[in-house]
N, C-alpha and C. Protein backbone atom coordinates (compact mmCIF):
# COMPACT_ATOMS: atom_id res chain seq x y z
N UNK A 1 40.35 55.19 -44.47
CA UNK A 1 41.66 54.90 -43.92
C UNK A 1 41.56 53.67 -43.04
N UNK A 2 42.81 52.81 -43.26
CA UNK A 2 42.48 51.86 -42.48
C UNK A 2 42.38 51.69 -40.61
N UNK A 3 42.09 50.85 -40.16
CA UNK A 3 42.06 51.20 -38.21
C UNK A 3 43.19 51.36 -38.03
N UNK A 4 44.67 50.84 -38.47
CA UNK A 4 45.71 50.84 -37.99
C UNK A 4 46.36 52.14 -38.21
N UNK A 5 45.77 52.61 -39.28
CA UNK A 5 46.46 53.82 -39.59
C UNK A 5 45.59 55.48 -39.20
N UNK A 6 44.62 54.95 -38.65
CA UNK A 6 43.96 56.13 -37.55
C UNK A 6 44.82 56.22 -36.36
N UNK A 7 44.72 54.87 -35.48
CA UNK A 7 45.50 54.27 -34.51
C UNK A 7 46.24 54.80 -34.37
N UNK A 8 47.66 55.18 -35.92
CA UNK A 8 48.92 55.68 -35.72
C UNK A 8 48.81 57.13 -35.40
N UNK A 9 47.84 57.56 -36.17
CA UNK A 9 47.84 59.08 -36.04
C UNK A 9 47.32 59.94 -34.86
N UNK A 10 46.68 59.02 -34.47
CA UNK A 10 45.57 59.32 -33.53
C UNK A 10 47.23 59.20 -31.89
N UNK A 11 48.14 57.98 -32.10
CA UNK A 11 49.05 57.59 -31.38
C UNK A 11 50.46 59.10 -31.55
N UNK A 12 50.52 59.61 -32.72
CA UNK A 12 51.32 60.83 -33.05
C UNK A 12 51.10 62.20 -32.30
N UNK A 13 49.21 61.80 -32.92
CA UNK A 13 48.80 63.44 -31.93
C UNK A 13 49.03 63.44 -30.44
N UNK A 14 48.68 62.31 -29.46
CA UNK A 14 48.67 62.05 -28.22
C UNK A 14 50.21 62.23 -27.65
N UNK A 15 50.99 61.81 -28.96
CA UNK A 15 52.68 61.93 -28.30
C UNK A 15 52.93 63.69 -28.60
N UNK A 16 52.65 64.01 -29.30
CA UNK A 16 52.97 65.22 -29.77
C UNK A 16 52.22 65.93 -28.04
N UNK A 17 51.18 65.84 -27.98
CA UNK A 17 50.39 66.92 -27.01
C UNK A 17 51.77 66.32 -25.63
N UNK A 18 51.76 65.10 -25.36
CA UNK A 18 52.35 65.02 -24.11
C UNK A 18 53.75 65.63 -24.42
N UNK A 19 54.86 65.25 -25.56
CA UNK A 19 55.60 66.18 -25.60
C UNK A 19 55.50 67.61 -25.21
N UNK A 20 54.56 68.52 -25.99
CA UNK A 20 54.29 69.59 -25.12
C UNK A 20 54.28 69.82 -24.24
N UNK A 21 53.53 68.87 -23.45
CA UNK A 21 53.03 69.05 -21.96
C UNK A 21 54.72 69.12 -20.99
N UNK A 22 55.21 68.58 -21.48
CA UNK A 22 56.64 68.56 -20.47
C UNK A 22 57.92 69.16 -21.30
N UNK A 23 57.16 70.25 -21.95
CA UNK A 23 58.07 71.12 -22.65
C UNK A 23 59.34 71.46 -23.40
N UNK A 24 58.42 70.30 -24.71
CA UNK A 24 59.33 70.13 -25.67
C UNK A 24 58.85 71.01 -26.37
N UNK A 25 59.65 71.45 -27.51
CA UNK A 25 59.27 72.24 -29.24
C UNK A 25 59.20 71.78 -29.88
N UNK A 26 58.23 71.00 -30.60
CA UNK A 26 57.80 70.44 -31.40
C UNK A 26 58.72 71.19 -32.78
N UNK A 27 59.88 70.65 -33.58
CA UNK A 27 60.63 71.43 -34.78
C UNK A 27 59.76 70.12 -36.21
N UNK A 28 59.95 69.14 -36.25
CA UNK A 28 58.87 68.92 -36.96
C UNK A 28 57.98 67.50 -36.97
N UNK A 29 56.98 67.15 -37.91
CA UNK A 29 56.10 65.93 -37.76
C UNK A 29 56.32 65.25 -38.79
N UNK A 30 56.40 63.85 -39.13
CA UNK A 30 57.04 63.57 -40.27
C UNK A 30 57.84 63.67 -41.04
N UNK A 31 58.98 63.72 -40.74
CA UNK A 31 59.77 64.76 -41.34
C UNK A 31 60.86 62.91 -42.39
N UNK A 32 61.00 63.29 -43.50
CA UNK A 32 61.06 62.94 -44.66
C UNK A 32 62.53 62.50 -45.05
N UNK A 33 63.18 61.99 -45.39
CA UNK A 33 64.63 61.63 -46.06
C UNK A 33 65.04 60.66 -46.62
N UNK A 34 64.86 60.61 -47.93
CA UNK A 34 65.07 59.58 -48.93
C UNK A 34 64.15 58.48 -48.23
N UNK A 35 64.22 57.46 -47.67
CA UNK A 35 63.46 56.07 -47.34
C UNK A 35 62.81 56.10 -46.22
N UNK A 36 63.51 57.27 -45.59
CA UNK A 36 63.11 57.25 -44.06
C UNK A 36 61.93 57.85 -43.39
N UNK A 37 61.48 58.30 -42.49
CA UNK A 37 60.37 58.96 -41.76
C UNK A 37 60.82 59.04 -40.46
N UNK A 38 60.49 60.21 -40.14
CA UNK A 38 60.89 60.34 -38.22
C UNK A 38 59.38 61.09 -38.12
N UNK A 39 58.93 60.66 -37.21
CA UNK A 39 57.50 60.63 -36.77
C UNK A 39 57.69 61.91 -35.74
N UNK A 40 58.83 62.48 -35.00
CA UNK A 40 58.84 63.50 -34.38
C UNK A 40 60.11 64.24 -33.92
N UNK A 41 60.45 65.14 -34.56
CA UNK A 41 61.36 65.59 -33.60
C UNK A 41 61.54 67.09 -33.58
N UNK A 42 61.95 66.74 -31.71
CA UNK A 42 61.41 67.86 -30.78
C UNK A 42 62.86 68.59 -30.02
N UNK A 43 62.85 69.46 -29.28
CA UNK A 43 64.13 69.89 -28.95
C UNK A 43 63.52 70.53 -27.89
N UNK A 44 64.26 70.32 -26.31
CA UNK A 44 64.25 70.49 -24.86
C UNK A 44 65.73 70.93 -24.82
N UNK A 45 66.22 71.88 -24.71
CA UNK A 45 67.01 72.59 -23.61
C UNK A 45 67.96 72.53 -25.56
N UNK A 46 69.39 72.08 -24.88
CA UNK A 46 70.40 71.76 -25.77
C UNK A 46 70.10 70.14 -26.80
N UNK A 47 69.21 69.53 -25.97
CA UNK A 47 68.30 68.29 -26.50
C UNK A 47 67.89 68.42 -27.68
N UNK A 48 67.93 67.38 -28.92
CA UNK A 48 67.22 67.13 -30.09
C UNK A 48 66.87 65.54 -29.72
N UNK A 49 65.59 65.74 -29.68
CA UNK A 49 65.12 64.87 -29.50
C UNK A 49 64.27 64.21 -30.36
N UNK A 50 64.74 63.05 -31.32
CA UNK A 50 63.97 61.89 -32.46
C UNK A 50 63.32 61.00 -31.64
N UNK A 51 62.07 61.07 -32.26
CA UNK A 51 61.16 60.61 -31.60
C UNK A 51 60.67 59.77 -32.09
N UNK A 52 60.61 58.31 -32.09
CA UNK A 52 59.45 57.19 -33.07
C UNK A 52 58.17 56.62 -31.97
N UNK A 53 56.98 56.87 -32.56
CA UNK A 53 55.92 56.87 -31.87
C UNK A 53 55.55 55.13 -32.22
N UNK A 54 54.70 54.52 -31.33
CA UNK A 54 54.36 53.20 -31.87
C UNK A 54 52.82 52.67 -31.17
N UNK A 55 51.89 52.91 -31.56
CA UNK A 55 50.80 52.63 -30.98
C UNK A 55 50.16 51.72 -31.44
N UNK A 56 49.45 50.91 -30.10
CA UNK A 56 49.18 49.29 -30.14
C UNK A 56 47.72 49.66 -29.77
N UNK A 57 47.09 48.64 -29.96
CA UNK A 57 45.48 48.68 -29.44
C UNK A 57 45.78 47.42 -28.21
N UNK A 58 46.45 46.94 -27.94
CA UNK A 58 47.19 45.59 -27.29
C UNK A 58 48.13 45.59 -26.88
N UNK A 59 48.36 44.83 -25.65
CA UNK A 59 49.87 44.55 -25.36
C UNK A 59 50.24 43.03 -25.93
N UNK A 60 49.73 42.55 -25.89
CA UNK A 60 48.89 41.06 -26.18
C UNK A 60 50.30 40.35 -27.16
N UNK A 61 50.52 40.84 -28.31
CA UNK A 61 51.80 40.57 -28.91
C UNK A 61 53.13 41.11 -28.53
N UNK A 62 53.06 42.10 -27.04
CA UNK A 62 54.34 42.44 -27.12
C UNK A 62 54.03 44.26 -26.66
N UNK A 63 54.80 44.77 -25.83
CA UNK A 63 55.13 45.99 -26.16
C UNK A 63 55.28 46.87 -27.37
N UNK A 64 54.51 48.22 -27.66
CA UNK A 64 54.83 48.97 -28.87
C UNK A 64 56.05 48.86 -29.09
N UNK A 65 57.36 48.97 -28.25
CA UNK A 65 58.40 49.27 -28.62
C UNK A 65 58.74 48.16 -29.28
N UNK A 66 58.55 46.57 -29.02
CA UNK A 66 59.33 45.98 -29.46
C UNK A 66 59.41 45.58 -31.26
N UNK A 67 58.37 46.54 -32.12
CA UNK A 67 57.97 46.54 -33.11
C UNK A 67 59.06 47.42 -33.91
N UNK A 68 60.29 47.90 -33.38
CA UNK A 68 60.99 49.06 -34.27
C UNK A 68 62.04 47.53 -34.47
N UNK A 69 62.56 48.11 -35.80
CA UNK A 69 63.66 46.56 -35.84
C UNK A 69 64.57 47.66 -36.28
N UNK A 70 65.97 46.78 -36.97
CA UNK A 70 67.25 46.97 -36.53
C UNK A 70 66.93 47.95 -38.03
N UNK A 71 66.45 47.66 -39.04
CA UNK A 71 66.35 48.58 -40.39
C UNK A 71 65.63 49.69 -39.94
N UNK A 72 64.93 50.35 -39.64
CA UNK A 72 64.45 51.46 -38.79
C UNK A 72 65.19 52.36 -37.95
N UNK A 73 65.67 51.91 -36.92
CA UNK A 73 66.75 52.49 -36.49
C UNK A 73 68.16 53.04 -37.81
N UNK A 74 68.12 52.23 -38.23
CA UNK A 74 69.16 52.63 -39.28
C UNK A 74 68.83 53.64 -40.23
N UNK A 75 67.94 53.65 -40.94
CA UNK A 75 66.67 54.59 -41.39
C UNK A 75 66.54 55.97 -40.75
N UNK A 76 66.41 56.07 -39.05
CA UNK A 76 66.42 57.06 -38.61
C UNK A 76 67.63 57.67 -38.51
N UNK A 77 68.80 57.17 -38.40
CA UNK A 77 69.97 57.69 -37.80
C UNK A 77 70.50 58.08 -38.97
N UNK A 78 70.15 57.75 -40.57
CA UNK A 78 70.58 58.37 -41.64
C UNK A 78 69.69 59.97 -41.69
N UNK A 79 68.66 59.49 -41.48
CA UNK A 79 67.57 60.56 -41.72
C UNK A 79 67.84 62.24 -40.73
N UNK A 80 68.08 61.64 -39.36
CA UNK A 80 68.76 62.73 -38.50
C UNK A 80 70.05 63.48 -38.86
N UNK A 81 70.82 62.36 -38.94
CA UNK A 81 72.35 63.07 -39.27
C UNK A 81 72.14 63.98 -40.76
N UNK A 82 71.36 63.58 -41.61
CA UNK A 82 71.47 64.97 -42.82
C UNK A 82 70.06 65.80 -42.14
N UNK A 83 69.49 65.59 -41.30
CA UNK A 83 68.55 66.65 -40.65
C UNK A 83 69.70 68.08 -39.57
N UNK A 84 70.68 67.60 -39.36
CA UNK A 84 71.51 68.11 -38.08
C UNK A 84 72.62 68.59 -39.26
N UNK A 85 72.56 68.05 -39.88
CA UNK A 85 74.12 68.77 -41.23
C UNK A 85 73.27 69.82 -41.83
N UNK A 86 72.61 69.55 -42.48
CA UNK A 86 71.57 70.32 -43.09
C UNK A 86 71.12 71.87 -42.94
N UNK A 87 70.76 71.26 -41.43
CA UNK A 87 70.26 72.79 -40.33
C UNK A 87 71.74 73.29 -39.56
N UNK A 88 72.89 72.70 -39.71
CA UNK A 88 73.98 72.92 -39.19
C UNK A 88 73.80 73.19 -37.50
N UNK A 89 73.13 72.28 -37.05
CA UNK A 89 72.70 72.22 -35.70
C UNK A 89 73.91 71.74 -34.74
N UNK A 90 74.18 72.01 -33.73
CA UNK A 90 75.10 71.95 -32.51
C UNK A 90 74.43 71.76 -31.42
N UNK A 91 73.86 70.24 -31.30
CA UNK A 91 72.94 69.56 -30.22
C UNK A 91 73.46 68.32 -30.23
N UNK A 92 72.47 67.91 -28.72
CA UNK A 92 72.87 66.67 -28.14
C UNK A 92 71.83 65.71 -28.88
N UNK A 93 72.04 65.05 -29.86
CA UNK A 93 71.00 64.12 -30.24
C UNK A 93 70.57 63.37 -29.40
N UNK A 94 69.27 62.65 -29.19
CA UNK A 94 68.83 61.36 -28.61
C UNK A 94 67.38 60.84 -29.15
N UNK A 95 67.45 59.56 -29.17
CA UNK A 95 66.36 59.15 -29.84
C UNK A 95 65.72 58.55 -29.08
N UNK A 96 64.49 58.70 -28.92
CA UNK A 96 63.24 58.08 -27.90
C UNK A 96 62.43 57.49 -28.51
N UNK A 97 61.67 56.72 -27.65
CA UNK A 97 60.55 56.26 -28.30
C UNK A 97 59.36 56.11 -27.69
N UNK A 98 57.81 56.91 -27.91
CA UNK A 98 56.89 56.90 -27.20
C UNK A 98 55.97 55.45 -27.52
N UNK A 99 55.89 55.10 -26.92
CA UNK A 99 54.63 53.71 -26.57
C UNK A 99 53.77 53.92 -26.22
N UNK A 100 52.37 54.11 -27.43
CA UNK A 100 51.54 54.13 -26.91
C UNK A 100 50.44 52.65 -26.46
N UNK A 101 49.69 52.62 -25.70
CA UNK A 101 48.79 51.36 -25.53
C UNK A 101 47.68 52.12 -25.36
N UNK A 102 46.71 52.00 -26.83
CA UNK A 102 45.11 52.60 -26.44
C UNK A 102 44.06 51.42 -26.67
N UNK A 103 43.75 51.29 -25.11
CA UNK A 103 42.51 50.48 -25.60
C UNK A 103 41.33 50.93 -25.03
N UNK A 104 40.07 50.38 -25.72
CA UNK A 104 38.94 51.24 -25.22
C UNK A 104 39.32 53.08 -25.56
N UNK A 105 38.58 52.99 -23.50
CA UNK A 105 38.61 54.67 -23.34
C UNK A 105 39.82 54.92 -22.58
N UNK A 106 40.97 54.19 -22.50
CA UNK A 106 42.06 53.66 -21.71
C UNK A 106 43.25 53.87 -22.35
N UNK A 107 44.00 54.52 -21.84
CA UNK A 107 45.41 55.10 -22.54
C UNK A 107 46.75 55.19 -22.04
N UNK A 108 48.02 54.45 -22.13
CA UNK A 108 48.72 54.23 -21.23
C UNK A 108 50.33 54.72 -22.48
N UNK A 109 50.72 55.72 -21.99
CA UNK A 109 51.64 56.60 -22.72
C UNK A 109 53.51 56.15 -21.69
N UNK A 110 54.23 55.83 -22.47
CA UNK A 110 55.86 55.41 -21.77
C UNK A 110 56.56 56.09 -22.82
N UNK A 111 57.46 57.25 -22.29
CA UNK A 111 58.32 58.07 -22.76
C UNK A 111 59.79 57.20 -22.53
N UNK A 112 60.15 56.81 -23.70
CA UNK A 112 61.35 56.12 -22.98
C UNK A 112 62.88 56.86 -23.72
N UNK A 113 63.70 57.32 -23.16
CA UNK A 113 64.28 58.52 -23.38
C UNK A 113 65.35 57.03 -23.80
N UNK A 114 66.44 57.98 -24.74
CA UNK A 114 67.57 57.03 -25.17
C UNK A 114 67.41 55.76 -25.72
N UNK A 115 66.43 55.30 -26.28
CA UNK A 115 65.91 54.29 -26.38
C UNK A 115 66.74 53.25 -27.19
N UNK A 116 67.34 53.71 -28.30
CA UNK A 116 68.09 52.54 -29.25
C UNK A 116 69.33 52.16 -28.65
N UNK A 117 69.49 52.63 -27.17
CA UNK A 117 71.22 51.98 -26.54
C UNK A 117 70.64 50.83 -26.39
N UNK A 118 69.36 50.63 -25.69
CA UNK A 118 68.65 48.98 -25.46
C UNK A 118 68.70 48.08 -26.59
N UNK A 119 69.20 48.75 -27.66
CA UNK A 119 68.77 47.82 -28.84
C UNK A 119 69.80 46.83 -29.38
């Protein structure tokens, strides 16, 4: 497998555990829809929370976040809305995005809640 794609996974598991840690429910990992991929989503209180993970070995080019573009977002928000019809769910959507930065033995995790209003 290639480094980047350990990186990612290795960047999924780390978001997934800290989700836990501040007591989310992990409902699923990868979760699938026609073109799309949502890397996490979790649900806190009345919260559904879509989650896109993005892990860098660097800041060097930029923040993880600034790597989601405008087709992605679009991607996700198709992918959720038949995830929420589907399950006939009655929640507050929001989409986040975890940033990871691992370098070395050095790990620097930003939960950034609501994330695509910035976009």
């Amino acid at each position: 497998m290639a480094d980047h794609n350990e990186l990612g996974k290795k960047g999924e598991k780390l978001a997934i555990d800290f989700l836990i840690k501040n007591e989310y429910k992990i409902l699923e990992k990868n979760y699938r829809y026609l073109k799309a991929e949502v890397d996490i989503i979790a649900k806190k209180g009345a919260v559904l929370a879509v989650v896109e993970v993005k892990t860098r070995s660097t800041d060097y080019f930029g923040d993880p976040q600034d790597f989601i573009t405008p087709k992605k977002i679009k991607l996700l928000l198709s992918a959720v809305d038949y995830y929420v019809v589907q399950r006939d769910l009655d929640v507050e959507v929001r989409f986040d995005i975890i940033a990871i930065i691992h370098q070395k033995n050095e790990t620097k995790i930003d939960h950034l809640k609501d994330a695509f209003l910035h976009f």
